[in-house]
C-alpha atoms as a PDB file:
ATOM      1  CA  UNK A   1      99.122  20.157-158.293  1.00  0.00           C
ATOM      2  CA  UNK A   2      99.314  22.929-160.411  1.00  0.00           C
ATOM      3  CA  UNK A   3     100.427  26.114-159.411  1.00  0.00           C
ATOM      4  CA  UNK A   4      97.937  29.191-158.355  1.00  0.00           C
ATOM      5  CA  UNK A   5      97.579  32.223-161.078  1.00  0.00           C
ATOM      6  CA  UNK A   6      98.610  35.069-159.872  1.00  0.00           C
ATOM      7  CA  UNK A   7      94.397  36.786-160.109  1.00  0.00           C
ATOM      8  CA  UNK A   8      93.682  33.737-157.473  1.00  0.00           C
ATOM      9  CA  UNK A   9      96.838  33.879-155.523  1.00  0.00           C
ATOM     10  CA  UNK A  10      95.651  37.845-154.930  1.00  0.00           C
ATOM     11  CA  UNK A  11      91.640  36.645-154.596  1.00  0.00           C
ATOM     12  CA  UNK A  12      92.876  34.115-151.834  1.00  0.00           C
ATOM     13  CA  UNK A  13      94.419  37.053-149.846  1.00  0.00           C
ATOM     14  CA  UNK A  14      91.822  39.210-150.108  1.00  0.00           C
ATOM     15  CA  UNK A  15      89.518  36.376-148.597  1.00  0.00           C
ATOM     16  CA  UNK A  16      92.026  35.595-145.760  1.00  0.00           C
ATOM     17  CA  UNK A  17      92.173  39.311-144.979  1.00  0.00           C
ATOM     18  CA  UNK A  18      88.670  39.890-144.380  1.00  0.00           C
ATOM     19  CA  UNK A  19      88.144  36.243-142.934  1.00  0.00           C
ATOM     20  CA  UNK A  20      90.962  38.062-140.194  1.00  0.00           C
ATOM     21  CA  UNK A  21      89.235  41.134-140.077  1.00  0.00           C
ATOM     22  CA  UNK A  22      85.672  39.256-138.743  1.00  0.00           C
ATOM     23  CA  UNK A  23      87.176  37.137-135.992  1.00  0.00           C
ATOM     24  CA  UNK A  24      88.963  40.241-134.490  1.00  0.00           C
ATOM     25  CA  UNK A  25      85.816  42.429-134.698  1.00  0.00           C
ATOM     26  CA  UNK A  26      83.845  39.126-132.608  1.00  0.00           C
ATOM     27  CA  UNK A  27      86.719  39.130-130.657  1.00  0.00           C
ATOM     28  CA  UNK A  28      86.808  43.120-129.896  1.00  0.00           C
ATOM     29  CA  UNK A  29      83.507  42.756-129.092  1.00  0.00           C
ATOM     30  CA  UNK A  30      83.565  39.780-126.390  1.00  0.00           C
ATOM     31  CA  UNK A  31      86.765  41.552-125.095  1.00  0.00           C
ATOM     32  CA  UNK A  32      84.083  44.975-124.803  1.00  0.00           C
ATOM     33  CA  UNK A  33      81.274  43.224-123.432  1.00  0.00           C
ATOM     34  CA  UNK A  34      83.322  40.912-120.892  1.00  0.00           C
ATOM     35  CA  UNK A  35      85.506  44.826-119.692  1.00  0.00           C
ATOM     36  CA  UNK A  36      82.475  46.367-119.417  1.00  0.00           C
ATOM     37  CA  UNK A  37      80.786  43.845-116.646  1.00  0.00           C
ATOM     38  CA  UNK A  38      84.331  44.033-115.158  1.00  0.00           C
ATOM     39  CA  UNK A  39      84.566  47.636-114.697  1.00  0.00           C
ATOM     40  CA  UNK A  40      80.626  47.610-113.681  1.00  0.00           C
ATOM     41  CA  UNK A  41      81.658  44.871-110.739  1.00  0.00           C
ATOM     42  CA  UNK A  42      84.629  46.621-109.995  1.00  0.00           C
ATOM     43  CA  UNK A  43      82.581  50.086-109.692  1.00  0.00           C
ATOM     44  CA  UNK A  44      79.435  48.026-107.343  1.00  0.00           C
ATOM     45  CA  UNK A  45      82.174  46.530-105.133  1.00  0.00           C
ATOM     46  CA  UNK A  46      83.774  49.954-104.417  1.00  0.00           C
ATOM     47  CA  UNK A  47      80.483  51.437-103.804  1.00  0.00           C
ATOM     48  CA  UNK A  48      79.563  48.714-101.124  1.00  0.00           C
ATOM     49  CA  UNK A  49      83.401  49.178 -99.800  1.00  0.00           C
ATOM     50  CA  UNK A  50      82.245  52.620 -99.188  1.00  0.00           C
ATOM     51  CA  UNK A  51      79.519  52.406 -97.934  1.00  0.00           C
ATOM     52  CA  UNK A  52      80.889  49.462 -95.249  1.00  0.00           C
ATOM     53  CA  UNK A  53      83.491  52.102 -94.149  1.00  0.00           C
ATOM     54  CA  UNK A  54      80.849  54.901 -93.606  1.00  0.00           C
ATOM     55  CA  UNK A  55      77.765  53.050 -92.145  1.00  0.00           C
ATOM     56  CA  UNK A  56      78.869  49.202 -91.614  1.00  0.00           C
ATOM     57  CA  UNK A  57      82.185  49.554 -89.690  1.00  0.00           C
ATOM     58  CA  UNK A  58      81.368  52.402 -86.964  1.00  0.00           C
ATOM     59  CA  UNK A  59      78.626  49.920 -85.896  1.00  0.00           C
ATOM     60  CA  UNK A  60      80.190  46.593 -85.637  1.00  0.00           C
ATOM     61  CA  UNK A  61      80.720  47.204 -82.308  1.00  0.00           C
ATOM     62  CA  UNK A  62      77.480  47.409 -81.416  1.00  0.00           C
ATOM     63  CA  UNK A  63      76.551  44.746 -83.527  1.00  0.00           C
ATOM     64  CA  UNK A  64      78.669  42.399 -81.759  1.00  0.00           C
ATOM     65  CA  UNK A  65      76.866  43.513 -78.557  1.00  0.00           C
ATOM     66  CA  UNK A  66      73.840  42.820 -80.016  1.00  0.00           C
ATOM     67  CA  UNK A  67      75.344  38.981 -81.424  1.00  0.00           C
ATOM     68  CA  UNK A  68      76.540  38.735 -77.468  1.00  0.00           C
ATOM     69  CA  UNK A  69      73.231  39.647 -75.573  1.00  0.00           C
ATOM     70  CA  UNK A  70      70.941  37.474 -78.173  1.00  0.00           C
ATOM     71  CA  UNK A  71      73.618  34.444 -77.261  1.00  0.00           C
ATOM     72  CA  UNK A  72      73.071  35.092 -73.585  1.00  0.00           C
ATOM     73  CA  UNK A  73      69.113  35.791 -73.184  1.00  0.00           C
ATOM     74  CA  UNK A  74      67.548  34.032 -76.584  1.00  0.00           C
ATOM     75  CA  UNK A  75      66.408  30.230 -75.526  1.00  0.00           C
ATOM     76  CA  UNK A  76      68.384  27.682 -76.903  1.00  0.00           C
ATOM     77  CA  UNK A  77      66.901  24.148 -78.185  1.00  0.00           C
ATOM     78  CA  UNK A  78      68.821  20.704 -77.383  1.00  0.00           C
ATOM     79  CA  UNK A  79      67.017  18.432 -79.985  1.00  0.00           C
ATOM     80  CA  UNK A  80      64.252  18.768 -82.585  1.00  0.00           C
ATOM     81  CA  UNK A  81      61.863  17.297 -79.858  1.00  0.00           C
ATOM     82  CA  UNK A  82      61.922  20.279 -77.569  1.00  0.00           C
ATOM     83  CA  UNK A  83      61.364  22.600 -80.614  1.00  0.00           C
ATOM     84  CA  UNK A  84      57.967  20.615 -81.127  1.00  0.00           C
ATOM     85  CA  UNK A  85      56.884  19.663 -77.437  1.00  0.00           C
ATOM     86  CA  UNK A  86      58.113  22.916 -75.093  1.00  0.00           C
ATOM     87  CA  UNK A  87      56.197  25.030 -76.121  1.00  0.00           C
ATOM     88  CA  UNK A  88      53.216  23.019 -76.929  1.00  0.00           C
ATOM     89  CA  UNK A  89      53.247  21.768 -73.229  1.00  0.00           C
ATOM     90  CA  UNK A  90      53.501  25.430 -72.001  1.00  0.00           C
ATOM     91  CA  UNK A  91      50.700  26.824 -73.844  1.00  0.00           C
ATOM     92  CA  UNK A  92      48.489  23.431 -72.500  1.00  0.00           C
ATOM     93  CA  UNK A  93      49.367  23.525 -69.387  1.00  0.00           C
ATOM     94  CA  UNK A  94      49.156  27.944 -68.894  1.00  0.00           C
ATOM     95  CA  UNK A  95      45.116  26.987 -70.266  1.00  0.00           C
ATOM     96  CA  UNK A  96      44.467  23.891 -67.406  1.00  0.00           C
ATOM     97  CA  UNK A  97      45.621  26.073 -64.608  1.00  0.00           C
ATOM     98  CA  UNK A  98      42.829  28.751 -65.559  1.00  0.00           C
ATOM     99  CA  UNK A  99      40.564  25.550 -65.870  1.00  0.00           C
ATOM    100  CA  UNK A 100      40.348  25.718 -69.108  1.00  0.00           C
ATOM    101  CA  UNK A 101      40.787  22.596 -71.777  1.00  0.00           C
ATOM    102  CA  UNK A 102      42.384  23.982 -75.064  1.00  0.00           C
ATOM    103  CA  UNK A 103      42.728  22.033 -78.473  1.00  0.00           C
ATOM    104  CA  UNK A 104      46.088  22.505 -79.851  1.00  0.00           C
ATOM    105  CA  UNK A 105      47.891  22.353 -82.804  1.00  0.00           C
ATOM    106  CA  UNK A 106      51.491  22.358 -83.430  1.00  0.00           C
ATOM    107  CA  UNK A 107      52.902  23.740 -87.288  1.00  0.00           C
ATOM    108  CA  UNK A 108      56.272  22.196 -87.911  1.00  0.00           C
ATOM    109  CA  UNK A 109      59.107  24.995 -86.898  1.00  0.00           C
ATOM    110  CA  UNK A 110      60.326  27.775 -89.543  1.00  0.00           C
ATOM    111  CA  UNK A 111      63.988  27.276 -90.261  1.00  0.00           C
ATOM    112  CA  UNK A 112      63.705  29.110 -93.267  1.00  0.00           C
ATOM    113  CA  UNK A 113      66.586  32.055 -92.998  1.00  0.00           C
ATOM    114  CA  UNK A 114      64.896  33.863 -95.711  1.00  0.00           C
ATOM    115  CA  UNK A 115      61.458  33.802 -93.722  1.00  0.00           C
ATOM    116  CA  UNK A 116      62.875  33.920 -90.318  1.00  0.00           C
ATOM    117  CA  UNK A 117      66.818  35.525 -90.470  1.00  0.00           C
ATOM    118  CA  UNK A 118      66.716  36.059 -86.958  1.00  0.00           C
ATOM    119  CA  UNK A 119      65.464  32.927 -85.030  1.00  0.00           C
ATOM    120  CA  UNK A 120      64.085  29.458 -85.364  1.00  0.00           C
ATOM    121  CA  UNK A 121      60.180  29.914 -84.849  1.00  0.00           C
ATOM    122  CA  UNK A 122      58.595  27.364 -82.622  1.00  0.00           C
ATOM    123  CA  UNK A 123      54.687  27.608 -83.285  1.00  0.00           C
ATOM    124  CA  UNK A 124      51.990  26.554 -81.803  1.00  0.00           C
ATOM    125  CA  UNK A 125      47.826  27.621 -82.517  1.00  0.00           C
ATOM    126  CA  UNK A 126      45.151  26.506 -79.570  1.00  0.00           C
ATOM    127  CA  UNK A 127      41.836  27.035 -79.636  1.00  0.00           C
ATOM    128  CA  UNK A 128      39.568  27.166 -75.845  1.00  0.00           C
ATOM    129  CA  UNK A 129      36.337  28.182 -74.418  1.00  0.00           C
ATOM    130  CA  UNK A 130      35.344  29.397 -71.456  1.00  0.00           C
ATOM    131  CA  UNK A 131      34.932  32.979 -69.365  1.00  0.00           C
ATOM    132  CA  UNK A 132      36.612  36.243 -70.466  1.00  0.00           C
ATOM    133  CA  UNK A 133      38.514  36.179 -66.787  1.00  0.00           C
ATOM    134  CA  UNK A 134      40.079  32.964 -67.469  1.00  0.00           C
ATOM    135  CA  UNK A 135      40.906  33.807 -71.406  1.00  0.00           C
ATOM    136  CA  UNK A 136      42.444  37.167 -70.599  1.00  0.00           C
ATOM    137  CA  UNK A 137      44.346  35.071 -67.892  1.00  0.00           C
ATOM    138  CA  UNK A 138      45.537  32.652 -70.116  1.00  0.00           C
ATOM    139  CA  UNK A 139      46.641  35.143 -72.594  1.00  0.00           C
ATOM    140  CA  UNK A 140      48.835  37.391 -70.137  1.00  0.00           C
ATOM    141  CA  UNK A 141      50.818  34.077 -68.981  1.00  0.00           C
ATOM    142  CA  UNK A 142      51.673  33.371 -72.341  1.00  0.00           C
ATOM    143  CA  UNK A 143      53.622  36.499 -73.647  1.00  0.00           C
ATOM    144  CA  UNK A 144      57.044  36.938 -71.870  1.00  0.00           C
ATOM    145  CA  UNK A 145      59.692  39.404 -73.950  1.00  0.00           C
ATOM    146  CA  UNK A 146      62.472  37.186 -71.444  1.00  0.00           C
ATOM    147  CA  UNK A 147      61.734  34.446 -73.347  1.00  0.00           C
ATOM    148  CA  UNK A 148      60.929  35.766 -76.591  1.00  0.00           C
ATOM    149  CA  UNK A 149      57.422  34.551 -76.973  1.00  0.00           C
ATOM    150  CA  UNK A 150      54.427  36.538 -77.971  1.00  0.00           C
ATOM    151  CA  UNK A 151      50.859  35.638 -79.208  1.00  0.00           C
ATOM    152  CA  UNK A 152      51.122  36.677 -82.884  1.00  0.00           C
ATOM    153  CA  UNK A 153      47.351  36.241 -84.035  1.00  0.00           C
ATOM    154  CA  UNK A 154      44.431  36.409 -81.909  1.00  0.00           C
ATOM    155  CA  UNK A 155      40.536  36.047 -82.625  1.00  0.00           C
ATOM    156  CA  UNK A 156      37.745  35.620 -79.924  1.00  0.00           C
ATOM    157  CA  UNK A 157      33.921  34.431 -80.652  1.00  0.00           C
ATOM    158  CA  UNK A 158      31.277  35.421 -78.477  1.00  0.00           C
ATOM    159  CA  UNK A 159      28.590  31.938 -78.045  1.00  0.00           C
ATOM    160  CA  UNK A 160      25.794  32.723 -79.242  1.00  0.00           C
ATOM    161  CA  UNK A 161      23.735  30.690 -76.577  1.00  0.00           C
ATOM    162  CA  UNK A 162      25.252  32.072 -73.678  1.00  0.00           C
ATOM    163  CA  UNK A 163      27.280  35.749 -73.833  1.00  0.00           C
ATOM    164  CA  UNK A 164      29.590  34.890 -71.092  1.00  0.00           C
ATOM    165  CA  UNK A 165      31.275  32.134 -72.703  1.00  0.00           C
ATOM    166  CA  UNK A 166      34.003  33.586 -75.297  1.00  0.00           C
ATOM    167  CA  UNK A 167      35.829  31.298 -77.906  1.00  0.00           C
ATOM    168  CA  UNK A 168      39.172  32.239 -78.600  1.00  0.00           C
ATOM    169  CA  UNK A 169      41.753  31.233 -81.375  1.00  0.00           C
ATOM    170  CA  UNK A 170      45.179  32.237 -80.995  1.00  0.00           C
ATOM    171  CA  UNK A 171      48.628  31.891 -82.617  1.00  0.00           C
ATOM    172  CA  UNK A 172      51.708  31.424 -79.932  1.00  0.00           C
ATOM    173  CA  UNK A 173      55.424  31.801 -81.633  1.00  0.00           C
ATOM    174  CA  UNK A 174      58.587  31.348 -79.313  1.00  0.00           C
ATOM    175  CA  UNK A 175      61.993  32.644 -81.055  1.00  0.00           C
ATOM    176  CA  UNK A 176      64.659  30.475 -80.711  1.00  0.00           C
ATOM    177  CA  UNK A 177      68.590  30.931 -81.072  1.00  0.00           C
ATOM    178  CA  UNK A 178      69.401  30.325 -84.753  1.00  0.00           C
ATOM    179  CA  UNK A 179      72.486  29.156 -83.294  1.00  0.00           C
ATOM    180  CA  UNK A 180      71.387  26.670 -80.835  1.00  0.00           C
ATOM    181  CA  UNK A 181      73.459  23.407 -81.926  1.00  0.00           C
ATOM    182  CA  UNK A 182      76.554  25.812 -82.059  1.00  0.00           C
ATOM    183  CA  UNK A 183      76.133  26.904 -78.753  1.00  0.00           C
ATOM    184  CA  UNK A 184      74.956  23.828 -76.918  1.00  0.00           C
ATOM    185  CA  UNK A 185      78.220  22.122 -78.194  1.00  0.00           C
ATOM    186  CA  UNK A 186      80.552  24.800 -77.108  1.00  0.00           C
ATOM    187  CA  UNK A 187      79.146  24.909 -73.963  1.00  0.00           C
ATOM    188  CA  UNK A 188      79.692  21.308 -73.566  1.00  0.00           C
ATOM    189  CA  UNK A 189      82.886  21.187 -74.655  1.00  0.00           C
ATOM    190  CA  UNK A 190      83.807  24.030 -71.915  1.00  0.00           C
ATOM    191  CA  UNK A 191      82.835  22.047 -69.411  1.00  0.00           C
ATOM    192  CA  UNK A 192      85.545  19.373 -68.919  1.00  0.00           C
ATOM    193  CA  UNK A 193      84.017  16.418 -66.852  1.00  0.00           C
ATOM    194  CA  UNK A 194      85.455  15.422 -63.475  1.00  0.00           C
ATOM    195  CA  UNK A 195      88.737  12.848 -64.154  1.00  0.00           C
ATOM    196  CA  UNK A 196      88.459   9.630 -61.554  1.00  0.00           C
ATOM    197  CA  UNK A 197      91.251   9.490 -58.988  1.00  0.00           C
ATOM    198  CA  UNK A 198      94.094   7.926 -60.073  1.00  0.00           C
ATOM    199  CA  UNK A 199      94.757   4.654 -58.864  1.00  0.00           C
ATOM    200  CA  UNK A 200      98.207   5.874 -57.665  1.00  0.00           C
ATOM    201  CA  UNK A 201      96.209   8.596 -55.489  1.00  0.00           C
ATOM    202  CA  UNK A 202      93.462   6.467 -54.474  1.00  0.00           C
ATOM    203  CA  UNK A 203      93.246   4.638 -50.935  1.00  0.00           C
ATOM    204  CA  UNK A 204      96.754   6.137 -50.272  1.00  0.00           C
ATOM    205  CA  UNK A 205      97.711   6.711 -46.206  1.00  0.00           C
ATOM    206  CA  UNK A 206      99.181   9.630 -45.063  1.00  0.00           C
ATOM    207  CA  UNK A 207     102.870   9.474 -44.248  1.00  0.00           C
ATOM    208  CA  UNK A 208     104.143   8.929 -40.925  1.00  0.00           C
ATOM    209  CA  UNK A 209     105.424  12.265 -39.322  1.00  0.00           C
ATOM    210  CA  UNK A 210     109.195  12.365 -37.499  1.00  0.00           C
ATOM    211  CA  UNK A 211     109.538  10.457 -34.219  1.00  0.00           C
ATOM    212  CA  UNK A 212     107.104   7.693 -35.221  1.00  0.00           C
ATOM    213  CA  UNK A 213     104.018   9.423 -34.634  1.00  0.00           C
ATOM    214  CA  UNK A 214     101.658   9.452 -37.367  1.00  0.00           C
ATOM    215  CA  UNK A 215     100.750  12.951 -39.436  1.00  0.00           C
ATOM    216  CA  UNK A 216      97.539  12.422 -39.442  1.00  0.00           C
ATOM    217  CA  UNK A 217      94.650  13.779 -36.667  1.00  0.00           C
ATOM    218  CA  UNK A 218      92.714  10.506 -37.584  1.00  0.00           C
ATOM    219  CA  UNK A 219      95.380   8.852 -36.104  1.00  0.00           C
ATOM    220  CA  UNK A 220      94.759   8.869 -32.052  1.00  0.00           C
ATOM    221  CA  UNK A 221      95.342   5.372 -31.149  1.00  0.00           C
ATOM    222  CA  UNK A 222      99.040   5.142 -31.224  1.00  0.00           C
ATOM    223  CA  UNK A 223      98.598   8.835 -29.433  1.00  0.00           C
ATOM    224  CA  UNK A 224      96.588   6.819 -26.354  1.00  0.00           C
ATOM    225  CA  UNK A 225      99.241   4.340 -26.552  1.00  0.00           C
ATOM    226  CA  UNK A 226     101.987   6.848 -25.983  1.00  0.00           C
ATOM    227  CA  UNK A 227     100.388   8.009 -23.138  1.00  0.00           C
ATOM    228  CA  UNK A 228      99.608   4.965 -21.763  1.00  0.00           C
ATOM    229  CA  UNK A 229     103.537   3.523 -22.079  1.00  0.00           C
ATOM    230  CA  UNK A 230     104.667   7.403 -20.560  1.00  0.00           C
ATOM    231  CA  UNK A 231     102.111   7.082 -17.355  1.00  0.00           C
ATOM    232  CA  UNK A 232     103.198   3.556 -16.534  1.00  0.00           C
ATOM    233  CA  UNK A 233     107.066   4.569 -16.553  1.00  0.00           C
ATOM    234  CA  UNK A 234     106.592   7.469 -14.230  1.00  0.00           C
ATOM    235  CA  UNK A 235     108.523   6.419 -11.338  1.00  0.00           C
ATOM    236  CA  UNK A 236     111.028   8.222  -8.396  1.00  0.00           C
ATOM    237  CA  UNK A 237     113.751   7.271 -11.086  1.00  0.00           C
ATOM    238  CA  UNK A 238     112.129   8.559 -13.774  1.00  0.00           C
ATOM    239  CA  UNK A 239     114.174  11.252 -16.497  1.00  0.00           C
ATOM    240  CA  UNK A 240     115.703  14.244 -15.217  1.00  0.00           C
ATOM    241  CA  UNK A 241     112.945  16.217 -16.842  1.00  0.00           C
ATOM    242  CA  UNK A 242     110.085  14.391 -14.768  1.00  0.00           C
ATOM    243  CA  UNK A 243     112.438  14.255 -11.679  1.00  0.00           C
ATOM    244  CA  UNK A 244     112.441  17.978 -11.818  1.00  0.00           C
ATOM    245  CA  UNK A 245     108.995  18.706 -12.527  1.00  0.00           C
ATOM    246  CA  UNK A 246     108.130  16.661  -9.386  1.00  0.00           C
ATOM    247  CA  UNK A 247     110.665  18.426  -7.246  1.00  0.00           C
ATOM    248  CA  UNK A 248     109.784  21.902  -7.898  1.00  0.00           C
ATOM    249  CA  UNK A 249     105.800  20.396  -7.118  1.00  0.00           C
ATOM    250  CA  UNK A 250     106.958  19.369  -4.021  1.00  0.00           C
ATOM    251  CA  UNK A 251     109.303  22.122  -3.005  1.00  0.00           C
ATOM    252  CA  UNK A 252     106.166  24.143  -3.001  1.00  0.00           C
ATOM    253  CA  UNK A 253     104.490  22.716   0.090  1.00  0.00           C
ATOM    254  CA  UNK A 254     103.840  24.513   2.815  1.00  0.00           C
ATOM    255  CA  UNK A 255     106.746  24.625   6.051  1.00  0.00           C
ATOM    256  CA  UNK A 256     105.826  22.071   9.099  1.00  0.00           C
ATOM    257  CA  UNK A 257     102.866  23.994  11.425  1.00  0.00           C
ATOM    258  CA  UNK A 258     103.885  25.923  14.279  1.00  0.00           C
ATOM    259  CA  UNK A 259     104.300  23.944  17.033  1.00  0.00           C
ATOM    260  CA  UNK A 260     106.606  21.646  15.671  1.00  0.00           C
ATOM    261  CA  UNK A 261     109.666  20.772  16.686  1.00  0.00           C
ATOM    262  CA  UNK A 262     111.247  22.532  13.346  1.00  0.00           C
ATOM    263  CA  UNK A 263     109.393  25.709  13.783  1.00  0.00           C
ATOM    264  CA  UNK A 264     111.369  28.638  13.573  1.00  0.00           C
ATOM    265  CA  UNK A 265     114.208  27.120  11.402  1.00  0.00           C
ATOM    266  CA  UNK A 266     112.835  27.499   8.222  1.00  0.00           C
ATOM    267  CA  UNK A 267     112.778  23.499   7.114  1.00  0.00           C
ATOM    268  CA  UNK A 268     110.606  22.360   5.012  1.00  0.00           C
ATOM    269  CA  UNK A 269     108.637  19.192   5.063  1.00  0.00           C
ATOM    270  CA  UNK A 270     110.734  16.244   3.310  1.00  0.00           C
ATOM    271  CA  UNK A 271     108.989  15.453  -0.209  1.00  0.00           C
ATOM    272  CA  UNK A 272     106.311  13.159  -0.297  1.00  0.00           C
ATOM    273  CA  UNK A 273     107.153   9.155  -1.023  1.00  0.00           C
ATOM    274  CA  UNK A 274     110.743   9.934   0.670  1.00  0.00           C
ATOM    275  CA  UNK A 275     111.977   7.138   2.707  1.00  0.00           C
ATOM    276  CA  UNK A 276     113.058   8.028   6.278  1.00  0.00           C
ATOM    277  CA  UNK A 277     115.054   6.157   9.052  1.00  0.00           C
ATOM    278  CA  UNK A 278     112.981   6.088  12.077  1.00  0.00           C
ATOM    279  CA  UNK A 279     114.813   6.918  15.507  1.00  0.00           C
ATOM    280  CA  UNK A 280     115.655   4.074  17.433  1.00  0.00           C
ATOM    281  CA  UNK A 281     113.733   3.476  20.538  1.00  0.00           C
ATOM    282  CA  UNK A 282     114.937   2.956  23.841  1.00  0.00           C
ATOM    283  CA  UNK A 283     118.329   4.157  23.428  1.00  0.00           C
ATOM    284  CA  UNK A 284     121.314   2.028  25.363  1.00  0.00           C
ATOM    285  CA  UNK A 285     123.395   3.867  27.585  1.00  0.00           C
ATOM    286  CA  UNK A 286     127.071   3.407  25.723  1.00  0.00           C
ATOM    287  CA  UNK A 287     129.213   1.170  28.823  1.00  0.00           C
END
């Protein structure tokens, strides 16, 4: 290959100069573009930073409170069924006891956060006839702030063949606890069922106290055979300690009546169940 002139060697410079200068100026420019949405994010996220630690933060307590009371009063749903059946069977059932036969329908419940941030809407729309009594009735038994449920849209028709019968159309909603499934499962899981007795507590008798005699109150027919086997060994030469207890019985009857040929002498009657020689009769003059 023959070797470059010196008017190209100097033309091939001046090309890789400016081909150098190009790709920095793209590359100033991405560097620009990409600081400049830094320093914008950067500038946004100490804004909102500010603004948590002037507005946000002094009412997290509170809003905790709030979190705490909604877990405590808002209704909680088990399974999708009761979302589409409680309070479908409430509204029915408020209309039959004011004698009234409603036609319901049942919309599919709103679990869109965006449309409902707060709750899980269960809705349901019934239409009935009948008297304004038993309408304004059915109505008042339907809205309860304890359970957060409230008639949303109402309409009411006046018949045109008889003025005391009123049409009305109405919209029921019932919030529910956005956090239902996580609350129904820690509730569950802090409540620990009840463990089965142990087979090495189970059918176990009590222990038998000192002495023989059993610890337990259950236990009172070796206590009537104790005192059956004590009674039948009672006896003039039973243990010192029932020998005395009968002596000091009998040591307390009264002396021999007056008239006796003891009285005056201060003897006492000999103790009952003693033994005593008889005098001999008809004595025999010694020789």
């Amino acid at each position: 290959m023959a070797a470059l002139k010196s008017s190209e060697k100097r033309l091939l410079t001046l090309f890789g100069f400016v081909a150098f200068i190009i790709v920095n100026v793209f590359v100033f420019r991405y560097i620009t573009a990409h600081k400049i949405e830094a320093e914008t994010a950067i500038t946004t996220s100490e804004q909102k930073l500010a603004d948590y630690e002037a507005f946000v933060k002094p009412e997290l307590p509170v809003a905790r409170g709030k979190r705490q009371w909604l877990d405590a009063t808002q209704p909680v749903f088990t399974s999708e069924d009761m979302l589409l059946t409680q309070l479908f069977n409430i509204v029915q059932n408020a209309a039959r006891l004011q004698g009234l036969e409603p036609v319901m329908n049942t919309d599919p419940p709103v679990r869109d956060p965006a449309a409902s941030p707060y709750a899980i809407k269960a809705i349901v729309k019934a239409e009935a006839k009948g008297e304004i009594g038993a309408l304004i009735n059915w109505v008042l038994s339907l809205m309860d702030n304890s359970q957060f449920r409230a008639i949303t849209k109402m309409d009411v028709k006046a018949d045109a063949k008889d003025a005391a019968q009123l049409t009305l159309n109405l919209t029921v909603e019932q919030w529910y606890n956005p956090r239902s499934e996580q609350l129904v499962a820690a509730s569950e899981s802090a409540t620990p069922a009840a463990a089965p007795p142990s087979s090495a507590t189970r059918d176990v008798p009590p222990a038998p106290a000192p002495g023989g005699e059993s610890a337990s109150a259950g236990s009172g027919a070796d206590a009537i055979l104790d005192a059956i086997g004590a009674t039948s060994n009672a006896s003039p030469a039973a243990p010192a300690a029932a020998g005395e207890s009968a002596t000091s019985a009998e040591n307390s009857e009264p002396p021999t009546p007056s008239g006796g040929p003891n009285e005056g002498r201060g003897v006492v009657a000999p103790p009952s169940g003693a033994v005593l020689a008889a005098p001999p009769t008809n004595p025999q003059p010694q020789a």
